[in-house]
Protein backbone atom coordinates (compact mmCIF):
# COMPACT_ATOMS: atom_id res chain seq x y z
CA UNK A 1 91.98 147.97 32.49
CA UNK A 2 93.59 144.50 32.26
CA UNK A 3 96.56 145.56 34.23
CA UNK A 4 94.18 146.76 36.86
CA UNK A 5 93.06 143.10 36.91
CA UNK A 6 95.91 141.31 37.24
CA UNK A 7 96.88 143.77 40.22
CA UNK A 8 93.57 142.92 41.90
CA UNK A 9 94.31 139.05 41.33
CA UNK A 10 97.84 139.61 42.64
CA UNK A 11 96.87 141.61 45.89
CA UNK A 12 94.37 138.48 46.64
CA UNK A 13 96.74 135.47 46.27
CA UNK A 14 99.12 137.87 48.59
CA UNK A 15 96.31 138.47 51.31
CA UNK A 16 95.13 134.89 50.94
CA UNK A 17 99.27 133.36 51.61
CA UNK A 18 99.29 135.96 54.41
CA UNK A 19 96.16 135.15 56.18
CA UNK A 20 97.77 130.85 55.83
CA UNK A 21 100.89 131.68 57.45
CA UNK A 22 99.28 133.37 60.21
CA UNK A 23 96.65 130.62 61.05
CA UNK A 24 99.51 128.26 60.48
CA UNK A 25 101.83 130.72 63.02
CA UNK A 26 98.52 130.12 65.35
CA UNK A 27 98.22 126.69 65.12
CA UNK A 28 101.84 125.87 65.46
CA UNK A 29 102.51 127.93 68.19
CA UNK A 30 100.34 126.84 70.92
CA UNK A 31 99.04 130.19 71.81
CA UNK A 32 95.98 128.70 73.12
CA UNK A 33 94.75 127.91 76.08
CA UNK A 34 94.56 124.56 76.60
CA UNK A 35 91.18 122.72 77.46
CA UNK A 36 91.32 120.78 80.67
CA UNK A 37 90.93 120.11 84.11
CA UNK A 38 91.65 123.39 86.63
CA UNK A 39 93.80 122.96 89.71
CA UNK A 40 95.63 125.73 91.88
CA UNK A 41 98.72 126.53 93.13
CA UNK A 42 99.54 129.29 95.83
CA UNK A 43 103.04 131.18 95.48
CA UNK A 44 104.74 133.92 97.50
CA UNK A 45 105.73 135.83 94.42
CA UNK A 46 104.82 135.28 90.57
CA UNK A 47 107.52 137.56 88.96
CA UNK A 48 105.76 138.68 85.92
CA UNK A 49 104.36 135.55 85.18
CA UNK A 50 100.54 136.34 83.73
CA UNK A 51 97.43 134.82 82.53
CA UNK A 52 98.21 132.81 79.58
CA UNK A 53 101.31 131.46 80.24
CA UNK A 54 103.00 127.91 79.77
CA UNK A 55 102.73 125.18 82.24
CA UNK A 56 105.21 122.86 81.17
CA UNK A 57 106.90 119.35 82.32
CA UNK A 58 110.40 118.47 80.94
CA UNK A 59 109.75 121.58 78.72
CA UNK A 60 106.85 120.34 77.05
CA UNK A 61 103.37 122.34 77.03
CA UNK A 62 101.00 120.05 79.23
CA UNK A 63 98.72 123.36 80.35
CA UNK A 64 97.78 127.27 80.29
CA UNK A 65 97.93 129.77 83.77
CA UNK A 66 94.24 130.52 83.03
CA UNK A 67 94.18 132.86 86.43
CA UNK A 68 95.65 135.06 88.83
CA UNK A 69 94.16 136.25 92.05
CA UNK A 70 95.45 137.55 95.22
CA UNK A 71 94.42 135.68 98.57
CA UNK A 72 92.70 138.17 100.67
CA UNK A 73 93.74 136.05 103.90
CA UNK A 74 97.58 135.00 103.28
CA UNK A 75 98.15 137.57 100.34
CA UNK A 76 99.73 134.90 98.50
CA UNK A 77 99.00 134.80 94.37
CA UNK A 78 96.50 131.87 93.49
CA UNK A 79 97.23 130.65 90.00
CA UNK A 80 94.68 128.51 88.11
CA UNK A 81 95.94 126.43 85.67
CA UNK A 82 94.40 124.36 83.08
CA UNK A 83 96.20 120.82 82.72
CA UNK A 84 95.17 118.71 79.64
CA UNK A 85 93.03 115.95 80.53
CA UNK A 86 95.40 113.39 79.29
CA UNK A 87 98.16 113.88 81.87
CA UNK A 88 97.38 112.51 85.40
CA UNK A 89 99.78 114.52 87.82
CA UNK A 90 100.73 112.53 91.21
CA UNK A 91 99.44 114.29 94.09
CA UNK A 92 102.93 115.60 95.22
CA UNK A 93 103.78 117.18 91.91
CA UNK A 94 106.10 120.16 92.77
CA UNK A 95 105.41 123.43 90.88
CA UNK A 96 107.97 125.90 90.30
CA UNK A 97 107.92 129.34 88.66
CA UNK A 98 110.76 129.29 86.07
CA UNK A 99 112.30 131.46 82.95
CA UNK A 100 113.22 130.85 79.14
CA UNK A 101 116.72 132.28 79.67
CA UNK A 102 117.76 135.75 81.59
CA UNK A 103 114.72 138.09 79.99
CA UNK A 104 112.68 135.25 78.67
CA UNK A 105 108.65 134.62 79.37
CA UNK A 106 107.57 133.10 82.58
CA UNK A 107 106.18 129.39 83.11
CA UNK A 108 104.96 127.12 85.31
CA UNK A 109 107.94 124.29 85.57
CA UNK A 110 106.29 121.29 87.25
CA UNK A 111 107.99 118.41 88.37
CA UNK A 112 105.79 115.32 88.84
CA UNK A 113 106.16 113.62 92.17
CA UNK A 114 105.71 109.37 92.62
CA UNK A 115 102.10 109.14 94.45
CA UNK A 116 99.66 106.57 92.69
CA UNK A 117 97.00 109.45 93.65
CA UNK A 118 96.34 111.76 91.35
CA UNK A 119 95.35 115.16 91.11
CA UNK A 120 91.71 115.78 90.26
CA UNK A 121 89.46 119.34 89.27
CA UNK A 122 89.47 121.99 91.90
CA UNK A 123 92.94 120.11 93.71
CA UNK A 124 95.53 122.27 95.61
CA UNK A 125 98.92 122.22 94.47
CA UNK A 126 101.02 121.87 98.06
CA UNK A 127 104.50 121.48 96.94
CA UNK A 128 104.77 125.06 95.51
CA UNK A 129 108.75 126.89 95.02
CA UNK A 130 108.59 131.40 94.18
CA UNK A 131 109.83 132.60 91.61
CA UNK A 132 113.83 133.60 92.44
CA UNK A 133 114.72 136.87 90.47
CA UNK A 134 118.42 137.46 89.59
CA UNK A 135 118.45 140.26 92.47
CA UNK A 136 117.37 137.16 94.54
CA UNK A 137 119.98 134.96 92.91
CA UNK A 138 123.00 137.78 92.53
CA UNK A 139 121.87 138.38 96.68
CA UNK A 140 122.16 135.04 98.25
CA UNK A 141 125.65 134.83 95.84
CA UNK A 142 127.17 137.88 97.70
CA UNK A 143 125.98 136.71 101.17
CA UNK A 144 127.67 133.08 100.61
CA UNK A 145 130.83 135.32 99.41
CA UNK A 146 130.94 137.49 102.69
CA UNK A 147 131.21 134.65 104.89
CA UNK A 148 127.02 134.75 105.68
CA UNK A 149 126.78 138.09 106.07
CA UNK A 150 129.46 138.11 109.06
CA UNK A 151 130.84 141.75 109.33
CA UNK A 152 134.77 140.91 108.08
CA UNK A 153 137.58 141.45 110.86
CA UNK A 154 140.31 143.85 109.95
């Protein structure tokens, strides 16, 4: 019976250290959404990039893609981000869709401009770049190689 106990006691102080390290994995990780003020940005093509994602500057997490939606009029993807209230972008901020390495996660890279105006709740994100894949990249390599794309003369 008392061996019985001590297993019981032993499987809780396991449970308990696991259920710590995962709120602490939580907490640390900044899987959250971050609480802000919403602004959008309009892109040609998002490349995997989904709900929940990083918005970054200099690599640091300023905001969350909160939203996705595709503009029934220009069929361009609207992305809603949240930006924490403490950082004021200038009005020409540039937003970029970038990559942690070749087959990392998607993020929002943005890159904020000089303007003394700021960007407010429910702003428009102008200065907007897509998302280049590597077919994009490995492309535009091979066209520069062939002499643009001019047939070669024997």
């Amino acid at each position: 019976m008392r061996k019985q106990v001590i297993e019981s006691v032993m499987g809780a102080v396991v449970l308990l250290v696991a259920g710590y390290f995962l709120v602490f994995a939580y907490t640390s990780a900044q899987v959250r959404e971050v609480q802000g003020y919403h602004i959008k940005a309009n892109f040609l093509k998002v490349g995997g990039l989904r709900a929940g994602s990083d918005v970054r500057i200099s690599g640091i997490k300023v905001g969350s893609v909160i939203d996705q939606r595709l503009d029934q009029d220009t069929f361009e993807a609207t992305l809603t981000l949240s930006i924490r209230p403490d950082i004021l972008l200038p009005a020409d901020t540039v937003a970029s869709i970038a990559t942690q390495g070749l087959m990392g996660d998607k993020y929002i890279r943005l890159e904020p401009g000089t303007l003394r105006e700021r960007l407010k709740d429910g702003d428009i994100l102008k200065n907007t770049r897509d998302f280049k894949s590597l077919e994009d990249t490995v492309g535009e390599f091979i066209f520069l190689a062939t002499g643009n794309g001019e047939d070669a003369k024997p």
